[in-house]
Protein backbone atom coordinates (compact mmCIF):
# COMPACT_ATOMS: atom_id res chain seq x y z
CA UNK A 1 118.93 97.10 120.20
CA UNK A 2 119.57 93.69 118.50
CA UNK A 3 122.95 93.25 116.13
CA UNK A 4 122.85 93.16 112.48
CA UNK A 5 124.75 90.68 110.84
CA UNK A 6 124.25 91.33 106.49
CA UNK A 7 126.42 88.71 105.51
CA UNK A 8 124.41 85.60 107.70
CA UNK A 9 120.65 87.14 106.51
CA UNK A 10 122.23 87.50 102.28
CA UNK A 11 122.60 83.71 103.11
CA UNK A 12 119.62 83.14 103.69
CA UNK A 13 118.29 85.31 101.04
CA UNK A 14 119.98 83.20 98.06
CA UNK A 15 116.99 81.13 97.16
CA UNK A 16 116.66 80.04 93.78
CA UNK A 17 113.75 82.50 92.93
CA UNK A 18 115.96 85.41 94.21
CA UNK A 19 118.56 84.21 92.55
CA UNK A 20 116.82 84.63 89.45
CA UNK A 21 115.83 87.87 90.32
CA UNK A 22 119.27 89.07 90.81
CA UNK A 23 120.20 87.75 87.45
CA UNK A 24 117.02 89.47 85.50
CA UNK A 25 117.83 93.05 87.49
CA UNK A 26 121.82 92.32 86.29
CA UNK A 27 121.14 91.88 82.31
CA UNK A 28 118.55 94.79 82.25
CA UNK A 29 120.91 97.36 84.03
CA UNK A 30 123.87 96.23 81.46
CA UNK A 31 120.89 97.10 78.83
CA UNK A 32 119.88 100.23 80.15
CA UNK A 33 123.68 101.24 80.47
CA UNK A 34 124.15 100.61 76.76
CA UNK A 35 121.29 102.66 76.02
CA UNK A 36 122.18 105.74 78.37
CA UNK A 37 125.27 106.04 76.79
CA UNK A 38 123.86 105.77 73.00
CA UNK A 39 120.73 107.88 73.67
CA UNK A 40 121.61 110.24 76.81
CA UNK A 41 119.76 113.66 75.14
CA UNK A 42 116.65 111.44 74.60
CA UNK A 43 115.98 110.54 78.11
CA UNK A 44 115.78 113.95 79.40
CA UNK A 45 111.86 113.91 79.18
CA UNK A 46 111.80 110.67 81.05
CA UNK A 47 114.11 112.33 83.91
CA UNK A 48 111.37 115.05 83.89
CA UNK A 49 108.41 112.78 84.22
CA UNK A 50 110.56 110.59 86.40
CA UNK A 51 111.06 113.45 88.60
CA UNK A 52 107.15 114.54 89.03
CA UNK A 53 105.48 111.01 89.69
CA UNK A 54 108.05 110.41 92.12
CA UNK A 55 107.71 113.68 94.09
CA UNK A 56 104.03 113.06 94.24
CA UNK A 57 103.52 109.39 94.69
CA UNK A 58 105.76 109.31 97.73
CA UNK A 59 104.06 111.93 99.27
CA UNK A 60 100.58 110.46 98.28
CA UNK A 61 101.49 107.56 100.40
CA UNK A 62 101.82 109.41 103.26
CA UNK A 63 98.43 112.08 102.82
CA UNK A 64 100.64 115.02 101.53
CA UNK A 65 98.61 116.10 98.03
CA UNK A 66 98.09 119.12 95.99
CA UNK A 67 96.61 119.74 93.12
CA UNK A 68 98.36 118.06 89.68
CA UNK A 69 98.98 121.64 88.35
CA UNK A 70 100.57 122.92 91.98
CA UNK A 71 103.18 119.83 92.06
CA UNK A 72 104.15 119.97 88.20
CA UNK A 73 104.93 124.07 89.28
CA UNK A 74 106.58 122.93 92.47
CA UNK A 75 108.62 120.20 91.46
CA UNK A 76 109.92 122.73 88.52
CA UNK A 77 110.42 125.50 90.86
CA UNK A 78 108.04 127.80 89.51
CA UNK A 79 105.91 128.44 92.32
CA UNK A 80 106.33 129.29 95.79
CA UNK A 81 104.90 126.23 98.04
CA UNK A 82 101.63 127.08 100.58
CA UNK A 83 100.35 125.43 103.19
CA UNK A 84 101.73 122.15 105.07
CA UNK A 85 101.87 119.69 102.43
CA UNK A 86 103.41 121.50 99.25
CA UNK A 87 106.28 123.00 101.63
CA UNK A 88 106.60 119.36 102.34
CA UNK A 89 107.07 118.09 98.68
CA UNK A 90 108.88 121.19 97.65
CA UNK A 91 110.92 119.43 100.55
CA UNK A 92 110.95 116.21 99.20
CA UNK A 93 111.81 117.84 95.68
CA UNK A 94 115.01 119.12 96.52
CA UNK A 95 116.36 116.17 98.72
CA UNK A 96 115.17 113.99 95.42
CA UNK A 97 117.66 116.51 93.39
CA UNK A 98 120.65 116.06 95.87
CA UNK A 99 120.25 112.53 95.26
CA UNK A 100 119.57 112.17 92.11
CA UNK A 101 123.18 114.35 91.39
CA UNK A 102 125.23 113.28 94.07
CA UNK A 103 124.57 110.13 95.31
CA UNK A 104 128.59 109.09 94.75
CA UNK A 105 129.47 111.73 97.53
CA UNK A 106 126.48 111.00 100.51
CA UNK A 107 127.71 108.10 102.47
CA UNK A 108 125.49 105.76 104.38
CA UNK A 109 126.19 107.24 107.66
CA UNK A 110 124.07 109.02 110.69
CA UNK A 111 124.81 112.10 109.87
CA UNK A 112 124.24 112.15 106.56
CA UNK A 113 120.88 110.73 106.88
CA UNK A 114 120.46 113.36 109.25
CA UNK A 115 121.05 115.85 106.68
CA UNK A 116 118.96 114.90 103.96
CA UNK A 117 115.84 114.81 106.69
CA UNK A 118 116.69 118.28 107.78
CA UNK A 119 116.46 119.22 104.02
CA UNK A 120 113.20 117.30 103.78
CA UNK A 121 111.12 119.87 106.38
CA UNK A 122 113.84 123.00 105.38
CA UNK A 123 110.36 124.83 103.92
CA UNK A 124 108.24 123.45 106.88
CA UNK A 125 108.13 125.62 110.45
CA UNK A 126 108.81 121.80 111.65
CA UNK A 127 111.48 121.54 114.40
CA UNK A 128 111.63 117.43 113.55
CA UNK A 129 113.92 117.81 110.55
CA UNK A 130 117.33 116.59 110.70
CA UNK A 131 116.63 115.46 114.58
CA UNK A 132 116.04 111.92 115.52
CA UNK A 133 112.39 111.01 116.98
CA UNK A 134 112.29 112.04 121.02
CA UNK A 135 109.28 110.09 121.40
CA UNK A 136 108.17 106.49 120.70
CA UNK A 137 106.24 105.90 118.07
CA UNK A 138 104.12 102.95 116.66
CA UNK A 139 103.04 101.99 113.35
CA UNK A 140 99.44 101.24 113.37
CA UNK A 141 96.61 99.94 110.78
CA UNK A 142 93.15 101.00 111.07
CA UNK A 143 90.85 97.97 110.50
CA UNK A 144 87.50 98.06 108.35
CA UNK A 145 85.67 98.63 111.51
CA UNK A 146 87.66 102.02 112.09
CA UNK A 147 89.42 100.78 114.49
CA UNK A 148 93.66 100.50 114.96
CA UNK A 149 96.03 97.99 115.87
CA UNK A 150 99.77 98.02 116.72
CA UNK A 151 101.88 96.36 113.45
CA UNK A 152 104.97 97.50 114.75
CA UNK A 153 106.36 98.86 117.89
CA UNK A 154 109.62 100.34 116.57
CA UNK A 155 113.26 101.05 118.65
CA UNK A 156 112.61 103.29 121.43
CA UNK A 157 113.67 106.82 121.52
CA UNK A 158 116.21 106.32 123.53
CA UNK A 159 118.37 104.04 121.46
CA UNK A 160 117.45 105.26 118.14
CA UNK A 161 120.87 107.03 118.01
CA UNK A 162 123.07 103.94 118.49
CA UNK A 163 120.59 102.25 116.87
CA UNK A 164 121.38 104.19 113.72
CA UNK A 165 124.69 103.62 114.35
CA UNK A 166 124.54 100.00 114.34
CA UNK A 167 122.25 100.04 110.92
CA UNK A 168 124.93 101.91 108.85
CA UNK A 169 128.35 100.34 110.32
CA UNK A 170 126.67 96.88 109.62
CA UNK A 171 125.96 97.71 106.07
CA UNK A 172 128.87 99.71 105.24
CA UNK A 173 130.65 96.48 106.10
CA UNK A 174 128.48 94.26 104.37
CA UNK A 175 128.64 97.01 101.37
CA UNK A 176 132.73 96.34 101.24
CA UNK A 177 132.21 92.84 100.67
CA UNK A 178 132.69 91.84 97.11
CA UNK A 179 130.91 88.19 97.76
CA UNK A 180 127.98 90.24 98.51
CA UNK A 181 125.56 91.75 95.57
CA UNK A 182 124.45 95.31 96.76
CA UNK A 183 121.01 94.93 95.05
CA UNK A 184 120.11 92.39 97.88
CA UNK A 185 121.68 94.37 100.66
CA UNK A 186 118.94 97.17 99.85
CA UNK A 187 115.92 95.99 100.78
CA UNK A 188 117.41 94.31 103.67
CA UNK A 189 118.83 97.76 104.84
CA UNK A 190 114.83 99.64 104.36
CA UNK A 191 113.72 97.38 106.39
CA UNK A 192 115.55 97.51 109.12
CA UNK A 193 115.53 101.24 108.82
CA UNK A 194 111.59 101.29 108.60
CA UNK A 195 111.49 98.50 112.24
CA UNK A 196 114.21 101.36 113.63
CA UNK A 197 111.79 104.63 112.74
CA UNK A 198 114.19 106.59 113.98
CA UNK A 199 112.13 110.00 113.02
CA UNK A 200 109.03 111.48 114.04
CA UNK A 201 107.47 112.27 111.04
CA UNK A 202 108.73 111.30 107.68
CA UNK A 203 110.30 108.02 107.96
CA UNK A 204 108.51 106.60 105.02
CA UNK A 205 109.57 108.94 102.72
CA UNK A 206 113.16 108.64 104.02
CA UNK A 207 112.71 104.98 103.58
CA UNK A 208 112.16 105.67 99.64
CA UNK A 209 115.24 108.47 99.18
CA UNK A 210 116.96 105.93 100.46
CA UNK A 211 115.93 103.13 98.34
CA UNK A 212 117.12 105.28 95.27
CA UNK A 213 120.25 106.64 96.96
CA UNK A 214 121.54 102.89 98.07
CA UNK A 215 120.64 101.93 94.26
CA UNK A 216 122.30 104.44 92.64
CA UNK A 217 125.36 104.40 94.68
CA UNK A 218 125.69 100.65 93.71
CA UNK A 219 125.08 101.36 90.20
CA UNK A 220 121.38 100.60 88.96
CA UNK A 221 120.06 103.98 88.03
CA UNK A 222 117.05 102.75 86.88
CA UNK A 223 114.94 105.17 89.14
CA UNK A 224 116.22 108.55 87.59
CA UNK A 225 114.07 107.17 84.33
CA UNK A 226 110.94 105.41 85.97
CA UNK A 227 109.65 106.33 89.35
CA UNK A 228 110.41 103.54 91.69
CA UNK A 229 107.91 105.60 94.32
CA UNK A 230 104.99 105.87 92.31
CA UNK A 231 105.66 101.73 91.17
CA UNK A 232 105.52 101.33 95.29
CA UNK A 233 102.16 103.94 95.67
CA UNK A 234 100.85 102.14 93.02
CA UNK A 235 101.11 98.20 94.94
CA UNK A 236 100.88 100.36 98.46
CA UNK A 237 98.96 97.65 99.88
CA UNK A 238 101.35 94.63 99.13
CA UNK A 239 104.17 96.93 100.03
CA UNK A 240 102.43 96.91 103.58
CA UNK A 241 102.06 93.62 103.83
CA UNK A 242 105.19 92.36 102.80
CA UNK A 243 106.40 95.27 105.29
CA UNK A 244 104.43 93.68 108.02
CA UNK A 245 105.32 90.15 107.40
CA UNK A 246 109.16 90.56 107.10
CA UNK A 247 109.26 92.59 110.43
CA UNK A 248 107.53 90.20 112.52
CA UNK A 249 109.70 89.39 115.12
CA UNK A 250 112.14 91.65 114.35
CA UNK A 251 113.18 92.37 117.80
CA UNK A 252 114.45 89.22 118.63
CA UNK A 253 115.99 88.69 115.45
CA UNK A 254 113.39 86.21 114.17
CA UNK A 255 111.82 87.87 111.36
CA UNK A 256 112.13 86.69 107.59
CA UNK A 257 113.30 89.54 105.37
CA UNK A 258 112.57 87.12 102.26
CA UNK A 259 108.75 88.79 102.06
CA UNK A 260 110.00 92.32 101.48
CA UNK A 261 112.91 91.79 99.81
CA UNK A 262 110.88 89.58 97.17
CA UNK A 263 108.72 92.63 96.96
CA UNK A 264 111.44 95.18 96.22
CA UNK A 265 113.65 93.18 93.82
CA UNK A 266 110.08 92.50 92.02
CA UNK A 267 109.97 96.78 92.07
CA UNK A 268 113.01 96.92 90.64
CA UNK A 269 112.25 94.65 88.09
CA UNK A 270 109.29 96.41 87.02
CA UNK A 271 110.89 99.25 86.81
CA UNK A 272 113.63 98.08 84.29
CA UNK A 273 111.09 96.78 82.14
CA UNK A 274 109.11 100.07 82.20
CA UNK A 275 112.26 101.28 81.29
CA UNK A 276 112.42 99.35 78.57
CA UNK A 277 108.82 100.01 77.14
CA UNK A 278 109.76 103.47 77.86
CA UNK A 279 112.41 103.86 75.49
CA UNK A 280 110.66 102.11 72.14
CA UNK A 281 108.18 104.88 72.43
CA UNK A 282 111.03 107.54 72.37
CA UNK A 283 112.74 105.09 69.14
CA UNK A 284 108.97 105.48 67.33
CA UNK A 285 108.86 108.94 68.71
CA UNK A 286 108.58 110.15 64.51
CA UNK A 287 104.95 108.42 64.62
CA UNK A 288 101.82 110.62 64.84
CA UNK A 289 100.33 111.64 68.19
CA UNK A 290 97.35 108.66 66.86
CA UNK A 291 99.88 105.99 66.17
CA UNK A 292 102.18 106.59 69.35
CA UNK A 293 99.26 106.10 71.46
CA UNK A 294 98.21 102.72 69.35
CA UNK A 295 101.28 101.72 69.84
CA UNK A 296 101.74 101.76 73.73
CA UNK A 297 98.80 99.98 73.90
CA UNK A 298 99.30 97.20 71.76
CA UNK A 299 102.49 96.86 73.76
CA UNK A 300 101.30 97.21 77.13
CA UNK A 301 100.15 93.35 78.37
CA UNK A 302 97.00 93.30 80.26
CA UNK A 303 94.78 96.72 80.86
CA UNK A 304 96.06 100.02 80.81
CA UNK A 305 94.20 103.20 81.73
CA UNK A 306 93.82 106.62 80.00
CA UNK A 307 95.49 108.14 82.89
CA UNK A 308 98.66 106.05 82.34
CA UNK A 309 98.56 106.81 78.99
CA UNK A 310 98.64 110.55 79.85
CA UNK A 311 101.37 109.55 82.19
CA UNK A 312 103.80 108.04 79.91
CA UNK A 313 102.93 110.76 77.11
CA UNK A 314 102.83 114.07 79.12
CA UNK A 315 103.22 115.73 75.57
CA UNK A 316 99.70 114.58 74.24
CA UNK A 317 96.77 116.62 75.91
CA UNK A 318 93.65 114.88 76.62
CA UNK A 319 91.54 115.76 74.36
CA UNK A 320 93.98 113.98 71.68
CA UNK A 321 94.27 110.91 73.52
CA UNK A 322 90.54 110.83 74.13
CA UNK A 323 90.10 111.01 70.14
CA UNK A 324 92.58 108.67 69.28
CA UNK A 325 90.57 106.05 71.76
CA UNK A 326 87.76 106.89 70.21
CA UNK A 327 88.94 105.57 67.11
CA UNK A 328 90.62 102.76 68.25
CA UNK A 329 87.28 101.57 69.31
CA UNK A 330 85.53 102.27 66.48
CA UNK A 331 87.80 100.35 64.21
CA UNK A 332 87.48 97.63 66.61
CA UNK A 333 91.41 97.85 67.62
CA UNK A 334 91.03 97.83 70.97
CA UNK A 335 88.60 97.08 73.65
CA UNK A 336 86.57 98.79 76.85
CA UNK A 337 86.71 97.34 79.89
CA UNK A 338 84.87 98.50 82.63
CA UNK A 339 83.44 102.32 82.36
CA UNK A 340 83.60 105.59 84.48
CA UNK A 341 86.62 106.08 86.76
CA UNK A 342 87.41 102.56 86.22
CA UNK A 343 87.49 102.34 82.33
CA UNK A 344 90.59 100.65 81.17
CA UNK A 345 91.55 99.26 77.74
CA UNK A 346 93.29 96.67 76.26
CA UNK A 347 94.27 95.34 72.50
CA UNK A 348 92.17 93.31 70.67
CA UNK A 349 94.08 90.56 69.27
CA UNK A 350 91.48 88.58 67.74
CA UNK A 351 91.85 90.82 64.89
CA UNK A 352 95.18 90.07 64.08
């Protein structure tokens, strides 16, 4: 197992475009504090949504689905989970809970990472949860052709245990360093955990519990509001790639972390200002059904589908929404693009 040195790779890491980064993710999270503290009660739908897309969209990545109606049940308890995969997100439900309530008491240790995987299969007949992998495993990409290749080759079996041990002690150390800015530690810690593997089913959605548990304990609580899984599902094949380029070489201590890291402070990011959009629909939240959905639209840069307009108003069936861009159209407000599964829409500013 190679050493892990946090302080020499941050180093590295403090280029002048993740420098900037770190200073955008710094004023957001002192705005979003102001406004958790002003406007607590309000957020408590966003928490809910927040709760569902992330619940599914981390399991989408890895094949576990159910039916939209079965996970909105699961994920509020109301239903008793069947089959493989919705014992499996009923799973990844409750570990999402213990973190989302008690991130300040789970340490980044072993055992405690051992825990929260037990909890992830505790519905599942699965004897791999809270045990480290007793096989080697690969990570693999099937090409167009249908074929697979080895991406990574991750830590044997063998050593996954010290291994582990070596991941945590480095960053608990790094963590106690004042000079060092936890929000650049994180990615830099998935990573490594994701080239270690050290389970045999479920590391990716381990990965993402402990994206949200490593930002919460260092104070950017972002992801209780605005699913930082579903932003990930939603880029799944940058995420990949980024993946793949930062752990080449990994081994030998020769990979560049910059790749990933880029991508995950850029997640972040995103997920502040989603925050932000968020929250001047719950300040207009007096407007009409009509007007709200005008609204996010005209404020949403680029395209934005009726699906995601569904998503950020779970309150407004589809029927209304359908109506109101209906009229939209017909007063010329917005416009179509595309049609079918792919429709998408965007404001007309011309008419302005």
């Amino acid at each position: 197992m190679r050493s892990l040195n946090y302080k020499n790779e941050y180093q590295k890491l403090l280029s002048p475009e993740i420098v900037s980064y770190l200073g955008q993710i710094h004023e957001m999270k002192g705005q979003q504090n102001l406004f958790i503290e002003a406007q607590k009660d309000a957020l408590n739908e966003l928490l809910e949504i927040a709760r569902i897309q992330s619940t599914e969209a981390s399991n989408r990545i890895e094949g576990v689905i159910t039916t939209d109606d079965r996970l909105k049940k699961i994920v509020m308890n109301k239903t008793t989970p069947k089959g493989r995969s919705e014992r499996e997100i009923a799973g990844y439900r409750d570990v999402l809970n213990t973190v989302h309530e008690n991130y300040d008491y789970i340490p980044v240790r072993p055992g405690m990472i051992l825990q929260l995987h037990r909890d992830l299969y505790k519905f599942s007949n699965s004897a791999v949860g809270g045990r480290f992998k007793n096989a080697d495993n690969l990570i693999t990409e099937e090409l167009s052709d249908g074929t697979k290749r080895v991406r990574l080759q991750p830590v044997p079996a063998w050593e996954t245990t010290e291994a582990m041990e070596i991941l945590c002690k480095a960053f608990q150390e790094a963590a106690a360093d004042p000079e060092l800015d936890p929000i650049l530690l994180m990615p830099v810690f998935i990573l490594d955990f994701l080239c270690i593997h050290p389970f045999n089913d479920g590391n990716g959605r381990m990965s993402r519990l402990l994206t949200l548990l490593l930002l919460y304990r260092s104070g950017y609580l972002v992801g209780k509001y605005i699913s930082i899984e579903r932003l990930i599902a939603d880029s799944k094949e940058t995420y990949y790639e980024t993946l793949y380029e930062s752990s080449d070489g990994w081994h030998d201590g020769r990979n560049d972390y910059l790749p990933f890291v880029r991508y995950m402070l850029g997640i972040v990011i995103a997920a502040y200002r989603e925050f932000e959009s968020r929250v001047d629909i719950l300040i207009t939240k007096g407007l009409s059904k009509p007007d709200r959905i005008r609204e996010i639209i005209r404020n949403t840069v680029g395209r934005i589908t009726k699906m995601q307009i569904m998503q950020q108003c779970p309150d407004i069936s589809q029927k209304t929404v359908e109506r109101a861009l209906a009229e939209l159209l017909k007063n010329g407000d917005i416009i179509k693009i595309g049609g079918g599964r792919y429709t998408s829409y965007t404001w007309s500013w011309e008419k302005e």
